[in-house]
N, C-alpha and C. Protein backbone atom coordinates (compact mmCIF):
# COMPACT_ATOMS: atom_id res chain seq x y z
N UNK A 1 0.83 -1.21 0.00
CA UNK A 1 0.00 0.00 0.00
C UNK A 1 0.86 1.26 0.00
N UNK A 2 2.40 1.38 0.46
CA UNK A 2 2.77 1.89 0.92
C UNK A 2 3.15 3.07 -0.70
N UNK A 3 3.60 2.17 -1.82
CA UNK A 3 3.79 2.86 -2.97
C UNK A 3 2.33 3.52 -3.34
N UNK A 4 1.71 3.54 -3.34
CA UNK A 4 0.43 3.71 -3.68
C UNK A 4 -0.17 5.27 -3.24
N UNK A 5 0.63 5.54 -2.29
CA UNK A 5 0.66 6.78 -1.30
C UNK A 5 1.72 7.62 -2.55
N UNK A 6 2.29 7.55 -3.54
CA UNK A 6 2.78 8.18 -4.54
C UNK A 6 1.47 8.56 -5.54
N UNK A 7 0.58 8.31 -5.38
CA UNK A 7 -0.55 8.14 -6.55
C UNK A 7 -1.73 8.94 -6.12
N UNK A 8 -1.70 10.30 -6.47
CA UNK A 8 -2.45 11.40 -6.10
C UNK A 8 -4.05 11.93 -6.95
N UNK A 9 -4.80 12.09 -6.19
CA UNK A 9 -6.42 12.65 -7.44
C UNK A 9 -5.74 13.88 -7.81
N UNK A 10 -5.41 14.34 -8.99
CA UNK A 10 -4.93 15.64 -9.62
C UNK A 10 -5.63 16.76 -8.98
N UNK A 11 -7.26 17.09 -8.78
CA UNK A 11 -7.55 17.50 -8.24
C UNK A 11 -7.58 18.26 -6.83
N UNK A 12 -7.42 17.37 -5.77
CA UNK A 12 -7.17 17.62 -4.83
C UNK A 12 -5.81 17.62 -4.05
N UNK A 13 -4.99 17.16 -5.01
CA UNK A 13 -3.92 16.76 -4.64
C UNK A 13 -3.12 16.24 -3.13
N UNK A 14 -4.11 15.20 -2.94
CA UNK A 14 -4.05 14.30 -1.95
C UNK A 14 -3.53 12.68 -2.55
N UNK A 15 -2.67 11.70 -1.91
CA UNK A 15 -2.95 10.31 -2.33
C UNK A 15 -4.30 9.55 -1.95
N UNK A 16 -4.17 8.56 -3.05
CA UNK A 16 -5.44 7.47 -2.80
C UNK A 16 -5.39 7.22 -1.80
N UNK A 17 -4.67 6.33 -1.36
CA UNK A 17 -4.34 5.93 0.07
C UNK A 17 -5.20 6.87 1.10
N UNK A 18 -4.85 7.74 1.75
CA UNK A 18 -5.82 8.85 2.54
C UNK A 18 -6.41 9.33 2.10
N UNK A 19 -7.31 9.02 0.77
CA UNK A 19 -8.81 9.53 0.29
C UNK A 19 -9.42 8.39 0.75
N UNK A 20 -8.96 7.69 0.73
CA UNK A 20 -9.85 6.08 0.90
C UNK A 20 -10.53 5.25 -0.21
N UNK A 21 -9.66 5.79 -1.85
CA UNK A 21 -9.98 5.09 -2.78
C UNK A 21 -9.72 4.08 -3.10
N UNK A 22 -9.14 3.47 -2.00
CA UNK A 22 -8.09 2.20 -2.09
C UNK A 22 -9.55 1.01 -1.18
N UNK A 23 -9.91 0.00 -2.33
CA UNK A 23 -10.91 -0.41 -1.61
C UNK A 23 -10.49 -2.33 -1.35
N UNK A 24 -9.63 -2.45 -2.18
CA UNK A 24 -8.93 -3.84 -1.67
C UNK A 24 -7.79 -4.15 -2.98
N UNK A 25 -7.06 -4.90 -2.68
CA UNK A 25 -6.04 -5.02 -3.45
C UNK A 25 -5.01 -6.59 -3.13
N UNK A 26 -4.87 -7.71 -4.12
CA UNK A 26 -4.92 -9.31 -4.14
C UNK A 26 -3.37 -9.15 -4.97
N UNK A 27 -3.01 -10.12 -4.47
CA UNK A 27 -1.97 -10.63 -5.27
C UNK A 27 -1.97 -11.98 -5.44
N UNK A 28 -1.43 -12.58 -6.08
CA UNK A 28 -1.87 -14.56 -6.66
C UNK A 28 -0.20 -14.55 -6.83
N UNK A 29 -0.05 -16.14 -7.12
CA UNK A 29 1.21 -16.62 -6.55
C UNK A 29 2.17 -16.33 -7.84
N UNK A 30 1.61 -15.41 -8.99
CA UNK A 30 2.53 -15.22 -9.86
C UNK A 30 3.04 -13.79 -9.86
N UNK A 31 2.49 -12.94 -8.63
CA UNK A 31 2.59 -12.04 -7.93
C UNK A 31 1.95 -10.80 -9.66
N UNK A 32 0.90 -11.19 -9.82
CA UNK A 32 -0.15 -10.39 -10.62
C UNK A 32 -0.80 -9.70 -9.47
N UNK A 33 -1.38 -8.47 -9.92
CA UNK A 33 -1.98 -7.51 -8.77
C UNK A 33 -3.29 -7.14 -9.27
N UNK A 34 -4.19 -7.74 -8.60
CA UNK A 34 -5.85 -7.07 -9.04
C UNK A 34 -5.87 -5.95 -7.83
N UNK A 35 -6.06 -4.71 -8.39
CA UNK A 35 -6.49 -3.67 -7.11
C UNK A 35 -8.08 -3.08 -7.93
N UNK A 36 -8.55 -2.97 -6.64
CA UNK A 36 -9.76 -2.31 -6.59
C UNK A 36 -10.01 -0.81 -6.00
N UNK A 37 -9.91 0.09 -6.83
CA UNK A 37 -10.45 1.35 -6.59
C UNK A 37 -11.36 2.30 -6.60
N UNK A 38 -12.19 2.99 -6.12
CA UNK A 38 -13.44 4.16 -6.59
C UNK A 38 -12.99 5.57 -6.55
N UNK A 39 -13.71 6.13 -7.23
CA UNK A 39 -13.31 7.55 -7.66
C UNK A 39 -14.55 8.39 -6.74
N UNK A 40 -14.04 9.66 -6.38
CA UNK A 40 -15.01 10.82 -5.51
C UNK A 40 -16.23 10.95 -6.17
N UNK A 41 -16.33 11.02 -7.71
CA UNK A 41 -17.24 11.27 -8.00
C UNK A 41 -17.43 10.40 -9.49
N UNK A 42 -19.05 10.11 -10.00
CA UNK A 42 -18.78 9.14 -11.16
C UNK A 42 -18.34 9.89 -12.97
N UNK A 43 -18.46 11.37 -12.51
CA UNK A 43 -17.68 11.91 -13.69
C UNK A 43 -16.17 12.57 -13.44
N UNK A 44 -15.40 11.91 -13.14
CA UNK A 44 -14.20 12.58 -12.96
C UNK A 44 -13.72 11.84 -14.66
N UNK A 45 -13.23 13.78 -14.79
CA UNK A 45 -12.75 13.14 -16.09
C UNK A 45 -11.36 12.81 -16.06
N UNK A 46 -10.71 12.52 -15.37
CA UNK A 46 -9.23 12.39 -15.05
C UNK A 46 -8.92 10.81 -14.53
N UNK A 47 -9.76 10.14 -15.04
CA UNK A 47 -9.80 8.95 -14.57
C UNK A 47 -8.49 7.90 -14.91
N UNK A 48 -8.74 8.24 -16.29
CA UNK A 48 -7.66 7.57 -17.05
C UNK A 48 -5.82 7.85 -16.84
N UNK A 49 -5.96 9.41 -16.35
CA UNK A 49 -4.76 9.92 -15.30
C UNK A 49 -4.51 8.59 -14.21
N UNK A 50 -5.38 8.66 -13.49
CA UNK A 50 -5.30 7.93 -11.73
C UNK A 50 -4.86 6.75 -12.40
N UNK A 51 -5.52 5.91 -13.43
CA UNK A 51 -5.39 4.65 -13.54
C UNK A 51 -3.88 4.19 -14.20
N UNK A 52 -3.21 5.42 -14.74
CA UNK A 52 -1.84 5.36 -15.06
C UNK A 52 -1.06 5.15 -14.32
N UNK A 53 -1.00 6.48 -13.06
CA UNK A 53 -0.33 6.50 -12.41
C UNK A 53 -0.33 5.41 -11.03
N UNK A 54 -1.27 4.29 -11.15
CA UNK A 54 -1.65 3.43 -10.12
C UNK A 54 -0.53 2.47 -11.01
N UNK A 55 -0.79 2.07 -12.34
CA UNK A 55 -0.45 1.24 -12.75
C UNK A 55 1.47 1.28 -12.90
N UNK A 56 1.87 2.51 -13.80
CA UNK A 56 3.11 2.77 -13.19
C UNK A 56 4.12 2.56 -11.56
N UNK A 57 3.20 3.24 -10.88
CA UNK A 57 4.14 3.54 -9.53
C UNK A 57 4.02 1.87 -9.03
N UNK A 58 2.92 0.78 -9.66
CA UNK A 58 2.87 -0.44 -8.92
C UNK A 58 4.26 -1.18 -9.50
N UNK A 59 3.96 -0.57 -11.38
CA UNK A 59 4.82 -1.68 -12.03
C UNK A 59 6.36 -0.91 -11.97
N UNK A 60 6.67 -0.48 -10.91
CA UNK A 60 8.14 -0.10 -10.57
C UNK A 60 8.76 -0.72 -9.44
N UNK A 61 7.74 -1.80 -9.04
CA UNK A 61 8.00 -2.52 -7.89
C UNK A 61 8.75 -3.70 -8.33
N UNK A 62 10.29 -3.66 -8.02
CA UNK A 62 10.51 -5.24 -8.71
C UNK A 62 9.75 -6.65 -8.26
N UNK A 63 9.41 -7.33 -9.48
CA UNK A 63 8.82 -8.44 -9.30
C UNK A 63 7.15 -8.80 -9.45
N UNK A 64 6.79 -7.38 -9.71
CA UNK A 64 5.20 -7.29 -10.08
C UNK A 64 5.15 -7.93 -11.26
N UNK A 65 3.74 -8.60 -11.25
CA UNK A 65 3.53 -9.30 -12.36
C UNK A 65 2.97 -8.54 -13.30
N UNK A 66 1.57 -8.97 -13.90
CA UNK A 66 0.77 -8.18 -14.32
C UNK A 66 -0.32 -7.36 -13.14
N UNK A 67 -0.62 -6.39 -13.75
CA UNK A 67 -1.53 -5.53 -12.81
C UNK A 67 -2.77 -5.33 -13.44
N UNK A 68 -3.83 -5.21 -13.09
CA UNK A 68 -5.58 -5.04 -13.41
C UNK A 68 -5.96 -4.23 -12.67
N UNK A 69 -6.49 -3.08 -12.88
CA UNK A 69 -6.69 -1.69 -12.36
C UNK A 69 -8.31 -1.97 -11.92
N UNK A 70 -9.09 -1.91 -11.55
CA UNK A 70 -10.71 -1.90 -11.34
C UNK A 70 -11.08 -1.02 -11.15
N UNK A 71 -11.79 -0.31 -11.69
CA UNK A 71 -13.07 0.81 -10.92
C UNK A 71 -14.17 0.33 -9.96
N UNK A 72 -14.88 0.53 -8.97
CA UNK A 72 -15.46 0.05 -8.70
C UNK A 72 -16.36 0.97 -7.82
N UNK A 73 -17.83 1.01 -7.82
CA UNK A 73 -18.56 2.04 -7.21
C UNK A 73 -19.25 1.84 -6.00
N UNK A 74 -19.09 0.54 -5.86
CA UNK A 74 -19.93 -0.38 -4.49
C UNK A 74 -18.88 -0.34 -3.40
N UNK A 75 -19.44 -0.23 -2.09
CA UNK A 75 -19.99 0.68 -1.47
C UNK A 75 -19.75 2.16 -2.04
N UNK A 76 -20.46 2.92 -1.95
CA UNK A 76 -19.85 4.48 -2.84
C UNK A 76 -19.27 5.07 -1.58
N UNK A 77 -18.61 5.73 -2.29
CA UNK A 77 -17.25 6.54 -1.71
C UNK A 77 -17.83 7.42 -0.80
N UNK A 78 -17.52 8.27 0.10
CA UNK A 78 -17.79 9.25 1.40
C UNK A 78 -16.51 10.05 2.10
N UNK A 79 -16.49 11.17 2.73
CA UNK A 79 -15.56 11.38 3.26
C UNK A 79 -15.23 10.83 4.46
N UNK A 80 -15.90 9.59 5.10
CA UNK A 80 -15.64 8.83 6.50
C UNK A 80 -14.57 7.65 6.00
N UNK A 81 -14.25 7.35 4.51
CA UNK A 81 -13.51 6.30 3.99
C UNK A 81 -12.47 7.12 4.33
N UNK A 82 -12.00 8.32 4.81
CA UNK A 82 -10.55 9.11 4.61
C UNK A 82 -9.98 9.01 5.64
N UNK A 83 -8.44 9.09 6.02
CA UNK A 83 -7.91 9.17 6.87
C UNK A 83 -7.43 10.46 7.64
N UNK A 84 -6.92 10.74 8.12
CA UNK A 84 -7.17 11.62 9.36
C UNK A 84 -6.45 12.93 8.28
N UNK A 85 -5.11 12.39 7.98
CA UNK A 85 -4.42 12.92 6.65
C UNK A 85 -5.10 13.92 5.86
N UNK A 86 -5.97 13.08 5.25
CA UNK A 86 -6.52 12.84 3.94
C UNK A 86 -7.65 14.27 4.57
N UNK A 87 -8.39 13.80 5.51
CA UNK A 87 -9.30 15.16 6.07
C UNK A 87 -9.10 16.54 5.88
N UNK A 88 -7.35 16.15 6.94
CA UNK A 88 -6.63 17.64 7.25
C UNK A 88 -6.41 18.36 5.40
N UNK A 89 -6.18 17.77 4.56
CA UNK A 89 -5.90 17.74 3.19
C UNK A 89 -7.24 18.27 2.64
N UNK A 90 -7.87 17.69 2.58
CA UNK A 90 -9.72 17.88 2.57
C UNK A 90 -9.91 19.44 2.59
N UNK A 91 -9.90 19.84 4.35
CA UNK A 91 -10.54 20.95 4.62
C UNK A 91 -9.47 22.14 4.34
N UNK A 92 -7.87 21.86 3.83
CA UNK A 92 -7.94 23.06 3.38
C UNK A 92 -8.02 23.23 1.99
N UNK A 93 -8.29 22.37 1.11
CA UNK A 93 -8.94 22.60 -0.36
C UNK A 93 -10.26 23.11 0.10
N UNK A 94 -11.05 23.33 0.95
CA UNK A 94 -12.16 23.79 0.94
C UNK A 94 -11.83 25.44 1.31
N UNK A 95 -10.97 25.53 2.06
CA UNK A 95 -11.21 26.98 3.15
C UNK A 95 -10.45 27.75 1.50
N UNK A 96 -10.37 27.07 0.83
CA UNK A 96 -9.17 28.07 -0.49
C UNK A 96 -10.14 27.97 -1.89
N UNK A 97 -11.12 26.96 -1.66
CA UNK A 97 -11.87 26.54 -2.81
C UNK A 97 -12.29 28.06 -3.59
N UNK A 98 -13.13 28.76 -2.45
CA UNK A 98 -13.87 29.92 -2.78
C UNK A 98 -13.16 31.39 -3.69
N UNK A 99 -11.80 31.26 -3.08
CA UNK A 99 -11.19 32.15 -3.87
C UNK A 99 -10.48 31.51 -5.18
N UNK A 100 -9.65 30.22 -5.27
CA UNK A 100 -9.39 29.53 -6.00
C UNK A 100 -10.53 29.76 -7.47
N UNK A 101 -11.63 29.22 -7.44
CA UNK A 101 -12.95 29.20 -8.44
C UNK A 101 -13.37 29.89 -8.35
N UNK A 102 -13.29 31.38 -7.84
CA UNK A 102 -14.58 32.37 -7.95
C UNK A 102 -14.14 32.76 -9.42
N UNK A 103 -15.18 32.53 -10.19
CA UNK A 103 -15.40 32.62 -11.87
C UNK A 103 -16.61 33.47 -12.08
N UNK A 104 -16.19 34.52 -13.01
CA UNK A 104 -17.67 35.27 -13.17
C UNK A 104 -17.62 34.62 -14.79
N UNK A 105 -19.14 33.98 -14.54
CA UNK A 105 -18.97 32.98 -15.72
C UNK A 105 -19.47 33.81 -16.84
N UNK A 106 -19.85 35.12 -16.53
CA UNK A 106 -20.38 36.27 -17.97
C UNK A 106 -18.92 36.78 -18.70
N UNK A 107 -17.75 37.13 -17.73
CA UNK A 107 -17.02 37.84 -17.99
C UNK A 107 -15.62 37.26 -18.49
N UNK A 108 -15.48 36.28 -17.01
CA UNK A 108 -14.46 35.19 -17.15
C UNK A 108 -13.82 34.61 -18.94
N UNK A 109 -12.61 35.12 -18.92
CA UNK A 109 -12.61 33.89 -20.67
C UNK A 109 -11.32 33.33 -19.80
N UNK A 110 -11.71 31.72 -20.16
CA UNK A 110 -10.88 30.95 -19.58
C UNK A 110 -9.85 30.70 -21.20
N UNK A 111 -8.58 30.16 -20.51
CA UNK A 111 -7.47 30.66 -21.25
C UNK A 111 -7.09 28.88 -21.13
N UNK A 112 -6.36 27.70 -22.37
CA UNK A 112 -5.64 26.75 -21.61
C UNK A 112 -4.45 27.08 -21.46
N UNK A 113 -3.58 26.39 -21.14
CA UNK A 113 -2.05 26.35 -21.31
C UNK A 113 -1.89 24.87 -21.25
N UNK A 114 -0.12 25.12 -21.69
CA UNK A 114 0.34 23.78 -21.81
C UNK A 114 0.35 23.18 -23.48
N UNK A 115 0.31 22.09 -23.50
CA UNK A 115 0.61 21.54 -24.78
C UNK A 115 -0.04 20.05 -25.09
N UNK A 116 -0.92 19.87 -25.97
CA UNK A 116 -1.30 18.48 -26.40
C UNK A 116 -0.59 17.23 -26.82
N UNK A 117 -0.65 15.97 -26.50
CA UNK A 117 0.07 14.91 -26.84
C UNK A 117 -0.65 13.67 -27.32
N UNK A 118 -0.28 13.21 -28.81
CA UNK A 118 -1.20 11.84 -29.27
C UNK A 118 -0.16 10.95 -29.28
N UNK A 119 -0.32 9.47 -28.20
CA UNK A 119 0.47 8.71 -28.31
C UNK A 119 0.36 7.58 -28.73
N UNK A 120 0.96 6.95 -29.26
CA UNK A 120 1.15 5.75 -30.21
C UNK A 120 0.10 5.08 -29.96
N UNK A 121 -0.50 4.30 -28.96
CA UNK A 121 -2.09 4.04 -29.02
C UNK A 121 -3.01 4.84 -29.56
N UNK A 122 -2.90 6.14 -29.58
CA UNK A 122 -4.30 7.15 -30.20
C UNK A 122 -4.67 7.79 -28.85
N UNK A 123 -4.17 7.56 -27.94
CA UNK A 123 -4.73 8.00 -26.75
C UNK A 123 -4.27 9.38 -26.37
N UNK A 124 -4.90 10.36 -25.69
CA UNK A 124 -4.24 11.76 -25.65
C UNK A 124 -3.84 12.11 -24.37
N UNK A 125 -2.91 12.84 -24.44
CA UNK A 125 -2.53 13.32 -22.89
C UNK A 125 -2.60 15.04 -23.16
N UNK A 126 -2.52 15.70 -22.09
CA UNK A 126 -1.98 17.29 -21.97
C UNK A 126 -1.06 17.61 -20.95
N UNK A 127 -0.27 18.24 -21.22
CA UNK A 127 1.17 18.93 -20.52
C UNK A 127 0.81 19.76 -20.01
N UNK A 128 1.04 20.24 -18.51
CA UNK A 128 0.69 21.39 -18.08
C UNK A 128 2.09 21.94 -18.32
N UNK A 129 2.07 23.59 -17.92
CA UNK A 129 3.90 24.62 -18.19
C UNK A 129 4.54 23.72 -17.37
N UNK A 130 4.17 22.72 -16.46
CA UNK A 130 5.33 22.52 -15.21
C UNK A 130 5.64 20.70 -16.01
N UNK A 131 4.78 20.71 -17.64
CA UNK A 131 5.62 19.43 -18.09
C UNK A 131 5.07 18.07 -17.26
N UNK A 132 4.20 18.32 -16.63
CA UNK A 132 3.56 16.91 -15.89
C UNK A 132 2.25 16.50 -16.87
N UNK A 133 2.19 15.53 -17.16
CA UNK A 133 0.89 15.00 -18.17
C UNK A 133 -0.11 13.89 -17.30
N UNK A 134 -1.54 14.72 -18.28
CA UNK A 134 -2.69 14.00 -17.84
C UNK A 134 -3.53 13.70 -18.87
N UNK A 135 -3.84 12.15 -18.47
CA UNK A 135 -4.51 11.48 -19.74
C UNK A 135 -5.98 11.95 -19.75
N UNK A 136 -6.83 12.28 -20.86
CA UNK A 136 -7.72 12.94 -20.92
C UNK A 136 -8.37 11.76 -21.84
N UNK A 137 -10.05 11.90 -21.70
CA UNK A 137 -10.68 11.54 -23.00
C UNK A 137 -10.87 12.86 -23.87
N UNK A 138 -11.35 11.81 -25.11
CA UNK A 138 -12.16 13.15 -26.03
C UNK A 138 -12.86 14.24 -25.94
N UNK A 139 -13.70 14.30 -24.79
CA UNK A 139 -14.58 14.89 -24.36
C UNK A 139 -13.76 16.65 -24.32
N UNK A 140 -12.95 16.11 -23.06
CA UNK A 140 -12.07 16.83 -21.87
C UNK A 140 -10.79 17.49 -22.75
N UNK A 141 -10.65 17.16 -24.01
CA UNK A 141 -9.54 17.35 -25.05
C UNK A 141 -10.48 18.28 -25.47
N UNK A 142 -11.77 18.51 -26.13
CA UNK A 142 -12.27 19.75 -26.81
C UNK A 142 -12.50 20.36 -26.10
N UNK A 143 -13.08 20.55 -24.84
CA UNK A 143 -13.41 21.65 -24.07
C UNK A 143 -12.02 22.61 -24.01
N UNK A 144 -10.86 21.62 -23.58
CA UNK A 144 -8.88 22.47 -23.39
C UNK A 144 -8.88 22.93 -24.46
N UNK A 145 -9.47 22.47 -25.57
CA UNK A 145 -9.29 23.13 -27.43
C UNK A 145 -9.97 24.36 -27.46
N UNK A 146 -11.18 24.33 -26.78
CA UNK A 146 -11.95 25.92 -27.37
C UNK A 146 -11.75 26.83 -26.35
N UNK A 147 -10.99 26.13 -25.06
CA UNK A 147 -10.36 27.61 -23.96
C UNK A 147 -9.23 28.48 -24.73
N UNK A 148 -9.77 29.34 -26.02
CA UNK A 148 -7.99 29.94 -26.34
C UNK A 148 -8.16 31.35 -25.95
N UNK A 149 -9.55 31.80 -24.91
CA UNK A 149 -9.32 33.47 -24.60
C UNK A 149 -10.44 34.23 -24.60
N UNK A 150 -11.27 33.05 -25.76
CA UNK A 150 -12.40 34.24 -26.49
C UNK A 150 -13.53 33.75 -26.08
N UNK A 151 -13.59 33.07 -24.85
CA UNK A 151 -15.08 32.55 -24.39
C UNK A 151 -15.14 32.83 -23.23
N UNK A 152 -16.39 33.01 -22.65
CA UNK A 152 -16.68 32.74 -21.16
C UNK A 152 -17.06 31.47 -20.70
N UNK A 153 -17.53 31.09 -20.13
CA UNK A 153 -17.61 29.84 -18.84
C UNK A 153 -19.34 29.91 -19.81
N UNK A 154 -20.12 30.56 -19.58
CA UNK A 154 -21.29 30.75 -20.05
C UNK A 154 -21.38 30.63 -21.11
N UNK A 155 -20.68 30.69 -22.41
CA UNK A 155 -20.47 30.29 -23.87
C UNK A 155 -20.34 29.20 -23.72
N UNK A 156 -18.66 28.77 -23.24
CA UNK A 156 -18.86 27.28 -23.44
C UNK A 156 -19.93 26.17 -22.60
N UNK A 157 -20.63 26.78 -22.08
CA UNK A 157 -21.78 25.79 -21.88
C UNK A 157 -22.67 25.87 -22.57
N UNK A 158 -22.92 26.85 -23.24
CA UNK A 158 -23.99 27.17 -23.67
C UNK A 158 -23.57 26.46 -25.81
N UNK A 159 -22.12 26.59 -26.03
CA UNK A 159 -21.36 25.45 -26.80
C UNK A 159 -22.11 24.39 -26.99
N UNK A 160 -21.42 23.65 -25.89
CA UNK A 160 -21.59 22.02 -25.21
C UNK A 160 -23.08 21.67 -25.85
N UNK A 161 -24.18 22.88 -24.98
CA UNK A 161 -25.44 22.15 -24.82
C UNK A 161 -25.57 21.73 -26.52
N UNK A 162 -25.49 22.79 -27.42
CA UNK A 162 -25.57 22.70 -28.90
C UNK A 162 -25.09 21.46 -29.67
N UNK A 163 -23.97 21.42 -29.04
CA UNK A 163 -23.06 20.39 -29.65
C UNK A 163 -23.82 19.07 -29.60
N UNK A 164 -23.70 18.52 -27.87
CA UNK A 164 -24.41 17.78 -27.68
C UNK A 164 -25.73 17.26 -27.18
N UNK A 165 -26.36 18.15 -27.49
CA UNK A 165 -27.81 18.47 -27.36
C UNK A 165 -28.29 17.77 -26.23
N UNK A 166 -27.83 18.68 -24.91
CA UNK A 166 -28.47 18.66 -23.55
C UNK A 166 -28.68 19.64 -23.25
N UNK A 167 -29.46 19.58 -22.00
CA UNK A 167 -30.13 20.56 -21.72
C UNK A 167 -28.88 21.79 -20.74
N UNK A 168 -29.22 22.69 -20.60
CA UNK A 168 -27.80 23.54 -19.84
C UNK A 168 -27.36 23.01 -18.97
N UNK A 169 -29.03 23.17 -17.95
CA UNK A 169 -28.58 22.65 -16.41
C UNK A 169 -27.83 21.73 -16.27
N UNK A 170 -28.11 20.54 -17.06
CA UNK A 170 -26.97 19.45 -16.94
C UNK A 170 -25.50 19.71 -17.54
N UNK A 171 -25.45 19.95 -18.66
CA UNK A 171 -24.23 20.61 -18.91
C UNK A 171 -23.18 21.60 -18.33
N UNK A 172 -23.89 22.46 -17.68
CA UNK A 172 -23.34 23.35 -16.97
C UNK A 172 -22.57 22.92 -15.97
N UNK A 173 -22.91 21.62 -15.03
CA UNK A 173 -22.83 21.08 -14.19
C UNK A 173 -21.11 20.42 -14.50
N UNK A 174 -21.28 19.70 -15.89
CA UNK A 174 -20.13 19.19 -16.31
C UNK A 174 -19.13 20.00 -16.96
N UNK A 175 -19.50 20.98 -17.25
CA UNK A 175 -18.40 21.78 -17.88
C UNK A 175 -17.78 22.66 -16.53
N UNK A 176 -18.69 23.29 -15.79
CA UNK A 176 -18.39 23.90 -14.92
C UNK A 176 -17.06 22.59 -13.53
N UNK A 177 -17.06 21.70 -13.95
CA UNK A 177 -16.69 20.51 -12.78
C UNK A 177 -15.08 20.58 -13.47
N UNK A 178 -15.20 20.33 -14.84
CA UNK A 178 -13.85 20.10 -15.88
C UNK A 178 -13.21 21.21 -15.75
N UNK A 179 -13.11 22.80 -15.44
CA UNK A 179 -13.24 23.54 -15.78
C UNK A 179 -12.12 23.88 -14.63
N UNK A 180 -12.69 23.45 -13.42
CA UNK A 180 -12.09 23.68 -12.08
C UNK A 180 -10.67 22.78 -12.30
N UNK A 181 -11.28 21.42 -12.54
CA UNK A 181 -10.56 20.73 -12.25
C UNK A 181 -9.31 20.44 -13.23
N UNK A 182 -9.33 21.30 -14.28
CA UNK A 182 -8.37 21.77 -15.43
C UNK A 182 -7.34 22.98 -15.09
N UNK A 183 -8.49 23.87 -14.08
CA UNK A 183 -7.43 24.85 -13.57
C UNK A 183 -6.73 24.73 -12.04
N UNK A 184 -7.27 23.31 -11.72
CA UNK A 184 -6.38 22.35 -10.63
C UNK A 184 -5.04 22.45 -11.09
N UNK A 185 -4.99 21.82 -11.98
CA UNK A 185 -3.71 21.33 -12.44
C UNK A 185 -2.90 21.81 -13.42
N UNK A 186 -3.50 23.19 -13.85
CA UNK A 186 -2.77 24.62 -13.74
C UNK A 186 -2.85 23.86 -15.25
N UNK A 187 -3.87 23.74 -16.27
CA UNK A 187 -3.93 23.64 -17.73
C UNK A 187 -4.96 24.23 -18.19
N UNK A 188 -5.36 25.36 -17.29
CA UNK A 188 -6.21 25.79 -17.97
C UNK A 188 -5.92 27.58 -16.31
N UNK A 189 -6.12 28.39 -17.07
CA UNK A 189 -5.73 29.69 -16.56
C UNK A 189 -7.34 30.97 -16.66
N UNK A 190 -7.53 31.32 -16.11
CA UNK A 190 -8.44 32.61 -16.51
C UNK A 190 -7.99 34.18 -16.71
N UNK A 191 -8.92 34.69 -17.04
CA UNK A 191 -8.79 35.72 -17.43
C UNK A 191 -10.03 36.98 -17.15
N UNK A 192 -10.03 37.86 -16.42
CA UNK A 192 -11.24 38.67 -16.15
C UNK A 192 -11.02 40.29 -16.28
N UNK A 193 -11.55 40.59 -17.79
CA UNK A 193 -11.42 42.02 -18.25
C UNK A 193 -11.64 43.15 -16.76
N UNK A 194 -10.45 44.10 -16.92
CA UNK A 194 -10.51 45.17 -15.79
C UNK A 194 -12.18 46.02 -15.82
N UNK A 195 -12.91 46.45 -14.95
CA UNK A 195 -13.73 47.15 -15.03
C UNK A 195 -13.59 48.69 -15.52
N UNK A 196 -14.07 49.25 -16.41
CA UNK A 196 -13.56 50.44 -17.03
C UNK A 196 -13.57 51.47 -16.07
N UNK A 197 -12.79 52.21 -15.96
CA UNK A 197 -12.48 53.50 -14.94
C UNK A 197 -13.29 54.61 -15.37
N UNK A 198 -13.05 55.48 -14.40
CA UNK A 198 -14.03 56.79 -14.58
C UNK A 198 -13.13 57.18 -15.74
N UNK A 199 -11.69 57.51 -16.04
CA UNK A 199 -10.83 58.52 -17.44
C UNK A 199 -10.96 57.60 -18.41
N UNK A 200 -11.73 56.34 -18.27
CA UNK A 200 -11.63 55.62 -19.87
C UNK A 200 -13.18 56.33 -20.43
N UNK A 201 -13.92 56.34 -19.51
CA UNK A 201 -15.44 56.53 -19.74
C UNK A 201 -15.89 58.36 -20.10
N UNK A 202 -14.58 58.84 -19.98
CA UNK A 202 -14.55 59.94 -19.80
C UNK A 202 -13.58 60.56 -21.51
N UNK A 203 -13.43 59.62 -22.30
CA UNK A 203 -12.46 60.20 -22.88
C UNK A 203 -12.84 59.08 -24.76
């Protein structure tokens, strides 16, 4: 378990281990590793991130066999699965949340950064400036594509719904979630026009 504590939700930047996503984990006598994990929530789009970096930091262990990653949603996840750690970790992503995300979603044009990557499977990753990569689906790859400056938070939902013909409320929900959790991990930046002064209004 102890490597495993290397293997962080991008988001919150806590390990599995003291989130309590760690829900059991087998080894068989050819020392193959079935682990079983759940995620905070059932749309994290960063999934395919966690499941890398589980699978890496295991298969650096000499003598691992093969490894089988699981998702798994039974019992669902809670903050009483966390460790004392994991809490203290918890509540100050909360006491910072408010200033962190305060987005005026009329005004706000969210900006990405970083750099796109297609790798030999077809599969995509993104680079944040600090060069650390996170595996993304398709989805989570166009939304980072149409952040280049010229939208608000309220466009691109209002995008989305068009695109994929849902309704806002729900959309909003998911774009607004990606959005945060893009400018978690510092690949996605904002931007909020100055309010015009009395000598601009004046001249």
């Amino acid at each position: 378990m102890f490597v495993l504590k290397n293997v962080k939700d991008p988001e919150i930047d806590c390990n599995i281990v003291d989130l309590g996503l760690v829900y059991g984990i087998s080894i068989n006598d050819k020392n193959d590793v079935e682990l079983r994990i759940t995620l905070t929530s059932l749309g994290c789009p960063l999934t395919e991130t966690l499941v890398r970096d589980v699978k890496k930091n295991l298969g650096d262990v000499q003598g691992i066999g093969n490894i089988d990653v699981q998702i798994v949603w039974e019992p669902p996840w809670t903050p009483d699965r966390m460790t004392e750690a994991g809490k203290q970790k918890l509540d100050l992503l909360r006491s910072s949340e408010a200033l962190r995300f305060a987005i005026d979603y009329e005004k706000t044009k969210i900006i990405k950064q970083g750099t796109s990557v297609v790798l030999k499977d077809g599969s995509l990753e993104l680079l944040n400036p600090e060069n650390k990569n996170y595996g993304v689906n398709q989805a989570l790859f166009e939304l980072w594509s149409m952040c280049d400056g010229t939208r608000t938070v309220n466009e691109l939902i209002e995008t989305f719904s068009k695109q994929m013909n849902r309704e806002r409320v729900d959309m909003e929900r998911d774009i607004v979630t990606s959005v945060q959790q893009l400018l978690a991990v510092g690949l996605l930046r904002t931007e909020t026009p100055s309010a015009p002064t009395e000598s601009d209004s004046t001249q």
